[in-house]
C-alpha atoms as a PDB file:
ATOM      1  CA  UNK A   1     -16.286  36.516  23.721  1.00  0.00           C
ATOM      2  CA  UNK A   2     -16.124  32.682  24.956  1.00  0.00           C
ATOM      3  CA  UNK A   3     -19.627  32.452  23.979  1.00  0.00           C
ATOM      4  CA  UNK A   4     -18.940  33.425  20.047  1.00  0.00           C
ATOM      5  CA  UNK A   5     -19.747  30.263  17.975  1.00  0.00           C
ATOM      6  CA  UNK A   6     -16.136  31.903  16.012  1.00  0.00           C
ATOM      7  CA  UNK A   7     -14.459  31.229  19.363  1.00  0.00           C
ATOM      8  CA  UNK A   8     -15.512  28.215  19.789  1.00  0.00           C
ATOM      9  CA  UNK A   9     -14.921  26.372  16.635  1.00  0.00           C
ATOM     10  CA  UNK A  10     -11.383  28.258  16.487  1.00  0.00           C
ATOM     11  CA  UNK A  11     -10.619  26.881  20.058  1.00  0.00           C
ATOM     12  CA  UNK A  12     -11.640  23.225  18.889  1.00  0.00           C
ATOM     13  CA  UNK A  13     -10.132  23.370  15.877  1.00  0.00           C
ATOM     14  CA  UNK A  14      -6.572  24.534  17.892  1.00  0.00           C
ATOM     15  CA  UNK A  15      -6.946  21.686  20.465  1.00  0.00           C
ATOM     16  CA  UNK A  16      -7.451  18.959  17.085  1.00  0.00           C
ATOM     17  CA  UNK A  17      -4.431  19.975  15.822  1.00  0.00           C
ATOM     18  CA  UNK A  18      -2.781  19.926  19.297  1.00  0.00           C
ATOM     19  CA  UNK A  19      -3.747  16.207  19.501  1.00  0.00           C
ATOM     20  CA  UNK A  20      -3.051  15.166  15.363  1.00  0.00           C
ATOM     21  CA  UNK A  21       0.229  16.932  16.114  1.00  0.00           C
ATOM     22  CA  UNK A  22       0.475  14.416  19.656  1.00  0.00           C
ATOM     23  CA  UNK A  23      -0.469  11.848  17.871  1.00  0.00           C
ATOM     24  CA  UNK A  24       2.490  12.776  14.920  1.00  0.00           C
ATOM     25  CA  UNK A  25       5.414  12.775  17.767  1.00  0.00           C
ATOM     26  CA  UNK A  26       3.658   9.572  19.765  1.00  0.00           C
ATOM     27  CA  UNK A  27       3.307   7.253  16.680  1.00  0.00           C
ATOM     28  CA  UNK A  28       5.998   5.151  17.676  1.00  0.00           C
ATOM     29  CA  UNK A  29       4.277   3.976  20.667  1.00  0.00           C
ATOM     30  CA  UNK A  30       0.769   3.902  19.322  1.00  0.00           C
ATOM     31  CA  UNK A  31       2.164   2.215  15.788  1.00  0.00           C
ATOM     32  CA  UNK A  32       1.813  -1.558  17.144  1.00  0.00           C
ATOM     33  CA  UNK A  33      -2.090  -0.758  18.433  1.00  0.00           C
ATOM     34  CA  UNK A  34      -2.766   0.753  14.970  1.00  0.00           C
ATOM     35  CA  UNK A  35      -1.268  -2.531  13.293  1.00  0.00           C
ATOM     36  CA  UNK A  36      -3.232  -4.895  15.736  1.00  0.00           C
ATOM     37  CA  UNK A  37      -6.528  -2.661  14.791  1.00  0.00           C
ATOM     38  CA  UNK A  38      -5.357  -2.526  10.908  1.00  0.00           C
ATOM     39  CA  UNK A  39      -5.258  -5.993  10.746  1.00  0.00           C
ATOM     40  CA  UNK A  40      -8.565  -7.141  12.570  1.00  0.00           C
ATOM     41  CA  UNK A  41     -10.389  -4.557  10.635  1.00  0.00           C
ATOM     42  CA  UNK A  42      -9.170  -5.403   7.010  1.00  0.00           C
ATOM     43  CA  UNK A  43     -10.242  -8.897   8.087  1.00  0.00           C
ATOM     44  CA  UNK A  44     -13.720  -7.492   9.100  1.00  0.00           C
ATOM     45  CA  UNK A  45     -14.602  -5.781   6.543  1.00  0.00           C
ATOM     46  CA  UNK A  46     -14.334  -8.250   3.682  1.00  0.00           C
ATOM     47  CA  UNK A  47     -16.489 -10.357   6.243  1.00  0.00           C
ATOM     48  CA  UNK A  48     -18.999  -7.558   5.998  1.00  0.00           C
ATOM     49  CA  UNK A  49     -18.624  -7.757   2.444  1.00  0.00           C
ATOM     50  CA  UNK A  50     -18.694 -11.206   1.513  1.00  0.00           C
ATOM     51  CA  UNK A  51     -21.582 -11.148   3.854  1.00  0.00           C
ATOM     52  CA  UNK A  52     -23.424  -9.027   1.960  1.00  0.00           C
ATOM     53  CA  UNK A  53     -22.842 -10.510  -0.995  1.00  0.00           C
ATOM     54  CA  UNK A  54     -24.061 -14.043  -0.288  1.00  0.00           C
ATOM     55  CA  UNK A  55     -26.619 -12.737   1.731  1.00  0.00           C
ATOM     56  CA  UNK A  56     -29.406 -13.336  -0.736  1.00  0.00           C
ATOM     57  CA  UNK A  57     -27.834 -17.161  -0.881  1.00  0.00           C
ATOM     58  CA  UNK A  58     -28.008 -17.551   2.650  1.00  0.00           C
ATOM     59  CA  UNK A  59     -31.690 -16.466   2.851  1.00  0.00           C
ATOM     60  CA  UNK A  60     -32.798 -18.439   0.125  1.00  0.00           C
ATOM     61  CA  UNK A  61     -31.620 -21.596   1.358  1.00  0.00           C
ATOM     62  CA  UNK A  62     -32.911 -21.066   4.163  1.00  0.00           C
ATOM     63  CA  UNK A  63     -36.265 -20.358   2.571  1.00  0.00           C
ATOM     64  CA  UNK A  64     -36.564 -23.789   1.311  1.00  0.00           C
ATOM     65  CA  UNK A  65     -35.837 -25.007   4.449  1.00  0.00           C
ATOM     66  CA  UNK A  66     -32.359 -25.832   4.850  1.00  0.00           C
ATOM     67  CA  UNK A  67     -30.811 -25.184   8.886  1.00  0.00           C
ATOM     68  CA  UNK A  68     -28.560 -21.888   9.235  1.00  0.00           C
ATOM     69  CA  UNK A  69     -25.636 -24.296   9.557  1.00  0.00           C
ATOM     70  CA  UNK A  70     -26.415 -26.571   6.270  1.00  0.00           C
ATOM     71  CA  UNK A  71     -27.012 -23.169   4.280  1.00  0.00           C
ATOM     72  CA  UNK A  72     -23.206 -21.899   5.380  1.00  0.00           C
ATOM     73  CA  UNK A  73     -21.482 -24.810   4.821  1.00  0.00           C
ATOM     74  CA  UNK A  74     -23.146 -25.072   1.086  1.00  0.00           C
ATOM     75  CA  UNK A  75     -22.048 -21.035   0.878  1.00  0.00           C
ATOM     76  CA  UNK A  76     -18.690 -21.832   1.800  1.00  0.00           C
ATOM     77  CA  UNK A  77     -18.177 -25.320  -0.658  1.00  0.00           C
ATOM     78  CA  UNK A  78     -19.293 -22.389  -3.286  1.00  0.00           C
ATOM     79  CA  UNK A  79     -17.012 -19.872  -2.356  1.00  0.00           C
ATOM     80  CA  UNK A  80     -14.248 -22.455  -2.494  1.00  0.00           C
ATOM     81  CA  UNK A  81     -15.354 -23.564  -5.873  1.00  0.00           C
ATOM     82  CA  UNK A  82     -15.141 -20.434  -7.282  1.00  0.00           C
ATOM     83  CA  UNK A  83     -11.624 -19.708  -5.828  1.00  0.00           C
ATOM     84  CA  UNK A  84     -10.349 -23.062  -7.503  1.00  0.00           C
ATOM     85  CA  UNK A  85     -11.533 -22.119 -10.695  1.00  0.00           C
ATOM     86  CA  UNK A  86      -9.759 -18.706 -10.308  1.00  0.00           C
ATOM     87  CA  UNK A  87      -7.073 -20.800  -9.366  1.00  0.00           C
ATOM     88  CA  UNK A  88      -7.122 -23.307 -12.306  1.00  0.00           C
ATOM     89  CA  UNK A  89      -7.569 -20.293 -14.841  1.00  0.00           C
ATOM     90  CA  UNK A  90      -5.170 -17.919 -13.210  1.00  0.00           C
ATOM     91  CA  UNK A  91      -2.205 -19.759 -11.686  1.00  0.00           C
ATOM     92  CA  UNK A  92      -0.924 -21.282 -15.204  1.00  0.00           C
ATOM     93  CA  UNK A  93      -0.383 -17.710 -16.637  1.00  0.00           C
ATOM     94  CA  UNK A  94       1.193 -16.514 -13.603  1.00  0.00           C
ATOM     95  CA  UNK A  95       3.057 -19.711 -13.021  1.00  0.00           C
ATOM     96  CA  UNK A  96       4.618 -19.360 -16.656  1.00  0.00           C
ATOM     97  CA  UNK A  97       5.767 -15.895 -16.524  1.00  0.00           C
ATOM     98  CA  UNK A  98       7.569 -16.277 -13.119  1.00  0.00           C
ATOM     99  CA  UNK A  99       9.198 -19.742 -14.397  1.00  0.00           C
ATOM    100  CA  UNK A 100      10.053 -16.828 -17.976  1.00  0.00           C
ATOM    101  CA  UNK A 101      11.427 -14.787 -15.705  1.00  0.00           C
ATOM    102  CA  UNK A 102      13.481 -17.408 -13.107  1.00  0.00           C
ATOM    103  CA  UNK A 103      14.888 -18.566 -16.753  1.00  0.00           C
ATOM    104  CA  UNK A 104      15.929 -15.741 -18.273  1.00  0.00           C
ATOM    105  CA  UNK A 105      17.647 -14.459 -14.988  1.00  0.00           C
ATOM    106  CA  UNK A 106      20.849 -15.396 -15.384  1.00  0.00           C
ATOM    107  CA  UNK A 107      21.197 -13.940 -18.885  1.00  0.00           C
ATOM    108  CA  UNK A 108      20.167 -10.793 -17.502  1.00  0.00           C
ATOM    109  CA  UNK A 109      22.420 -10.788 -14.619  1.00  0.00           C
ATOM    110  CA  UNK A 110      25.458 -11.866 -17.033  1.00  0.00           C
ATOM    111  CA  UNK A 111      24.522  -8.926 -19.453  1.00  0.00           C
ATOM    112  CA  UNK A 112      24.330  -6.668 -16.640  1.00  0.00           C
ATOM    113  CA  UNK A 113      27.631  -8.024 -15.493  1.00  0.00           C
ATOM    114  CA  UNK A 114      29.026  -7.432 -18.985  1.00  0.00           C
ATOM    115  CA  UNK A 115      28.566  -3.944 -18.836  1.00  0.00           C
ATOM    116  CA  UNK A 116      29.422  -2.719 -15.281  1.00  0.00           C
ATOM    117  CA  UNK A 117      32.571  -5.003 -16.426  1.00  0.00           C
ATOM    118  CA  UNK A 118      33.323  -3.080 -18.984  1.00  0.00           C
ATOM    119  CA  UNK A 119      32.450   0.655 -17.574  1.00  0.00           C
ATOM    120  CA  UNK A 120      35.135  -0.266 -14.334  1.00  0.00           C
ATOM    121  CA  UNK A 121      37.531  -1.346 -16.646  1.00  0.00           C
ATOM    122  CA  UNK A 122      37.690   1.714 -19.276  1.00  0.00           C
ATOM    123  CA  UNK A 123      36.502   4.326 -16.087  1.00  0.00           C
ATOM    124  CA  UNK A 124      40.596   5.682 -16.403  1.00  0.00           C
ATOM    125  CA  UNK A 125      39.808   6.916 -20.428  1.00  0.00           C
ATOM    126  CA  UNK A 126      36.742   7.977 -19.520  1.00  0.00           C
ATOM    127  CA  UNK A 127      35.816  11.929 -19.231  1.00  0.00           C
ATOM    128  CA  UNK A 128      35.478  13.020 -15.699  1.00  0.00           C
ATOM    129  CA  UNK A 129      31.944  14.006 -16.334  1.00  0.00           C
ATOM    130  CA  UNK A 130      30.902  10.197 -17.581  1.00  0.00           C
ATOM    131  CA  UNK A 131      33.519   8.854 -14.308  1.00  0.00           C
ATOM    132  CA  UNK A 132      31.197  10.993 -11.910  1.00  0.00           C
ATOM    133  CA  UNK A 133      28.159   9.108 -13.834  1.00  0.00           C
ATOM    134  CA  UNK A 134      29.556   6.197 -13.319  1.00  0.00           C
ATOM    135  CA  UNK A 135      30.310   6.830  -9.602  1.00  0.00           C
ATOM    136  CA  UNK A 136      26.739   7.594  -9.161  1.00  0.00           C
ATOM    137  CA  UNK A 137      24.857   4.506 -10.591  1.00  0.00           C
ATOM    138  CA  UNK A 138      27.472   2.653  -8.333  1.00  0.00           C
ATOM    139  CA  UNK A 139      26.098   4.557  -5.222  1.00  0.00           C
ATOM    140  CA  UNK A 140      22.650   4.155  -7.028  1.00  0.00           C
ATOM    141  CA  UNK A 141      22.875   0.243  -7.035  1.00  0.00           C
ATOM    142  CA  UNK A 142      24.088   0.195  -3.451  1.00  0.00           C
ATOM    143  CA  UNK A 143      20.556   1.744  -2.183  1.00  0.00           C
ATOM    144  CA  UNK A 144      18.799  -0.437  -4.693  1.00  0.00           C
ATOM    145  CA  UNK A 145      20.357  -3.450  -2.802  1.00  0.00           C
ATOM    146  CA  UNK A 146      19.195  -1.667   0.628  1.00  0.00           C
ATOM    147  CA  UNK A 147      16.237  -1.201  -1.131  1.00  0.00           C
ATOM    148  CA  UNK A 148      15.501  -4.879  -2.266  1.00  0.00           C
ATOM    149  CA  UNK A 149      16.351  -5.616   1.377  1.00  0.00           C
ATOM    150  CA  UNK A 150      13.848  -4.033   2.736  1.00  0.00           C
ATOM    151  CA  UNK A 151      11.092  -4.912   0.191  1.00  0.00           C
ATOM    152  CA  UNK A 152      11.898  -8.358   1.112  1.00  0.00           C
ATOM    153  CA  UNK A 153      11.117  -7.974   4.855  1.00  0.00           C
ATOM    154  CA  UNK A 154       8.065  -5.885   3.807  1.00  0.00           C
ATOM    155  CA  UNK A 155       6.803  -9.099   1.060  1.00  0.00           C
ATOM    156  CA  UNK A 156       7.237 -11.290   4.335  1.00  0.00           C
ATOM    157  CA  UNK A 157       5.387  -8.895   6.635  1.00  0.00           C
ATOM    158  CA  UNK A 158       2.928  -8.368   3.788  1.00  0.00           C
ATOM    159  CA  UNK A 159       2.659 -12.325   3.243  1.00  0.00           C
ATOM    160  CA  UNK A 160       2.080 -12.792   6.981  1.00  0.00           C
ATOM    161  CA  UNK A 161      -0.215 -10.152   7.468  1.00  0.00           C
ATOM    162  CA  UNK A 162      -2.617 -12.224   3.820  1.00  0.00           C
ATOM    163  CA  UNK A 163      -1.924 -15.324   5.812  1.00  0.00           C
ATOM    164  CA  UNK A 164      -3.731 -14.033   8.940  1.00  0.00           C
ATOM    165  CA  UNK A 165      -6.390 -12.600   6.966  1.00  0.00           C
ATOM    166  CA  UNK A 166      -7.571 -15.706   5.133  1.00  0.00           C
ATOM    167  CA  UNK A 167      -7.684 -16.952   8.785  1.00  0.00           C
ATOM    168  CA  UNK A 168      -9.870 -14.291  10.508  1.00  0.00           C
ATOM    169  CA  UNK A 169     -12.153 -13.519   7.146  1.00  0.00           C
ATOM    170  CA  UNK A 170     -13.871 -17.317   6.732  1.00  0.00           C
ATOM    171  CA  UNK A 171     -14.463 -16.631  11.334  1.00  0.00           C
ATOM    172  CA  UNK A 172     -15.728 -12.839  11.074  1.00  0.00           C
ATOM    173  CA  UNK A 173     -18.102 -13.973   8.238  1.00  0.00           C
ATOM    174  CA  UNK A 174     -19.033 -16.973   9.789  1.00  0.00           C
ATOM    175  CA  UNK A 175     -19.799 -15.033  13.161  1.00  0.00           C
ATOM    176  CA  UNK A 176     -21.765 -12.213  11.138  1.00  0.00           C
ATOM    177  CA  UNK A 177     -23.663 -15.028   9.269  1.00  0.00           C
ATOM    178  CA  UNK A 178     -24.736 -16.447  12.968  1.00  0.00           C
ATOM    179  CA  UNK A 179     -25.530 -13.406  14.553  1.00  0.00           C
ATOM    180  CA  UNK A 180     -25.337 -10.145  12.112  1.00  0.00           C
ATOM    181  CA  UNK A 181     -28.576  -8.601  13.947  1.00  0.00           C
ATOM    182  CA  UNK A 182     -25.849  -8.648  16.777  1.00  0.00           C
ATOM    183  CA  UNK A 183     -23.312  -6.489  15.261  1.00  0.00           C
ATOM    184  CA  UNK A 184     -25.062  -3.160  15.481  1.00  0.00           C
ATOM    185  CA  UNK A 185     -25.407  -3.263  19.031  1.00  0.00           C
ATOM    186  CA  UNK A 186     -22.203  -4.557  19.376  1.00  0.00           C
ATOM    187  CA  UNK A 187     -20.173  -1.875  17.812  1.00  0.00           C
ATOM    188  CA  UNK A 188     -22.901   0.736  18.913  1.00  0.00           C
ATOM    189  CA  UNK A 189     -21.845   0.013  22.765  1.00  0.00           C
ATOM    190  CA  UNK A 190     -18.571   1.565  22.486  1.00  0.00           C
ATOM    191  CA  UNK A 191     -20.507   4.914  22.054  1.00  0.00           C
ATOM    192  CA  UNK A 192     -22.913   6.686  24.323  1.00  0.00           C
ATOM    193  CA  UNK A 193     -25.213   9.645  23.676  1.00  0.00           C
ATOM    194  CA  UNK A 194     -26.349  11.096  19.977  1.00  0.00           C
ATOM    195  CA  UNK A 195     -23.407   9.326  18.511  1.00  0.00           C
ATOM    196  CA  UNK A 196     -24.686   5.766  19.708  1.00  0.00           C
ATOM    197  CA  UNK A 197     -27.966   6.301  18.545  1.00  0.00           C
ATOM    198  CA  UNK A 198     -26.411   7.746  15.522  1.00  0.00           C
ATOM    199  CA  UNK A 199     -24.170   4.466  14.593  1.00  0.00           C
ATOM    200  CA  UNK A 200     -26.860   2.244  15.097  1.00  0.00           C
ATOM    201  CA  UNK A 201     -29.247   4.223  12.775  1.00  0.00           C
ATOM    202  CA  UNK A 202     -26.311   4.214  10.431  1.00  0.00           C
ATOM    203  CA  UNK A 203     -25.479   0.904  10.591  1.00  0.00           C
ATOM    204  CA  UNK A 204     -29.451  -0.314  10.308  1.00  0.00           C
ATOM    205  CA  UNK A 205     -29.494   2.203   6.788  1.00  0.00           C
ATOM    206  CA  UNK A 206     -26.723   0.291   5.742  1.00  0.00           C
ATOM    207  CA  UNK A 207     -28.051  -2.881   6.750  1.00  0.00           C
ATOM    208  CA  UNK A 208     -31.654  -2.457   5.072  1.00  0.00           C
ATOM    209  CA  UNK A 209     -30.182  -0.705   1.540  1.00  0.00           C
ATOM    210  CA  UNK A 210     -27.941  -3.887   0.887  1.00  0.00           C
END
């Protein structure tokens, strides 16, 4: 019966969920290797990207005979270019509705005031059905502040996290641009077998349609 190709898959499929259901209780220890490998490959990939993208550039440049390193750096003064124009076109409308917003702040807060003034105060002539209501939002505004708490810390984390990013993208493109013939082998050699042979076939497909 061990021989059954039923067996088989039903035994492998038992010990994956063995090890998903591992990996479930033991995230708490692997959580800071999946954030370390989260945040070089996010980085990595929009290398791959970009690469791709100003690929043709690259090659045409150096076509009509400009050096590898001349043909980046003019890649690069383009890519900034275009970011300061998103900047120039963008950043006033977003600049105006956050200053909208910082203005009309403390009218909001004093409206809201206002009426959580006024509910407290006339909570003893109140039903008891609109008195429970009003207990509720209370607790409901409590979590909101935990809430806003902890969106805070997750903006910074978040803001940290882009920060590092616009640091490793400009190197991880910069490396692929130097040596992207490199890459397949590189990421290939953490396999063996079939599979190696299979990523690098994969990876070369990948390569030659883009």
């Amino acid at each position: 019966m061990t021989q059954k190709r039923w067996f088989q898959t039903a035994v492998a499929v038992i010990f994956t969920l063995i090890i998903i259901l591992l990996l479930i209780q033991l995230q708490g220890i692997f959580s800071p290797i999946f954030t370390v490998i989260q945040t070089i490959f996010v980085p990595l990939l929009i290398g791959g990207v970009l690469f791709y993208l100003t690929r043709p550039i690259l090659h045409f440049l150096m076509n009509h005979k400009f050096p590898k390193w001349s043909a980046i750096i003019i890649i690069f003064a383009l890519m900034g270019l275009l970011i300061w124009l998103f900047y120039i076109l963008i950043a006033p409308i977003v600049t105006q509705q956050v200053n909208s917003l910082i203005d009309n702040a403390p009218e909001i807060i004093n409206t809201v005031e206002g009426y959580v003034e006024y509910f407290v105060t006339q909570r003893e002539h109140m039903p008891t059905a609109v008195q429970d209501q009003i207990s509720n939002v209370s607790g409901q505004l409590t979590d909101w502040a935990s809430t806003i708490g902890s969106g805070i810390g997750s903006f910074i984390m978040s803001l940290f996290s882009g920060v590092l990013a616009l640091v490793l993208v400009p190197f991880f493109l910069i490396y692929i641009m130097i040596d992207h013939k490199k890459f397949a082998p590189f990421v290939s050699k953490f396999f063996s077998g079939d599979r190696k042979a299979w990523v690098r076939k994969t990876l070369g497909d990948v390569d030659h349609t883009m």
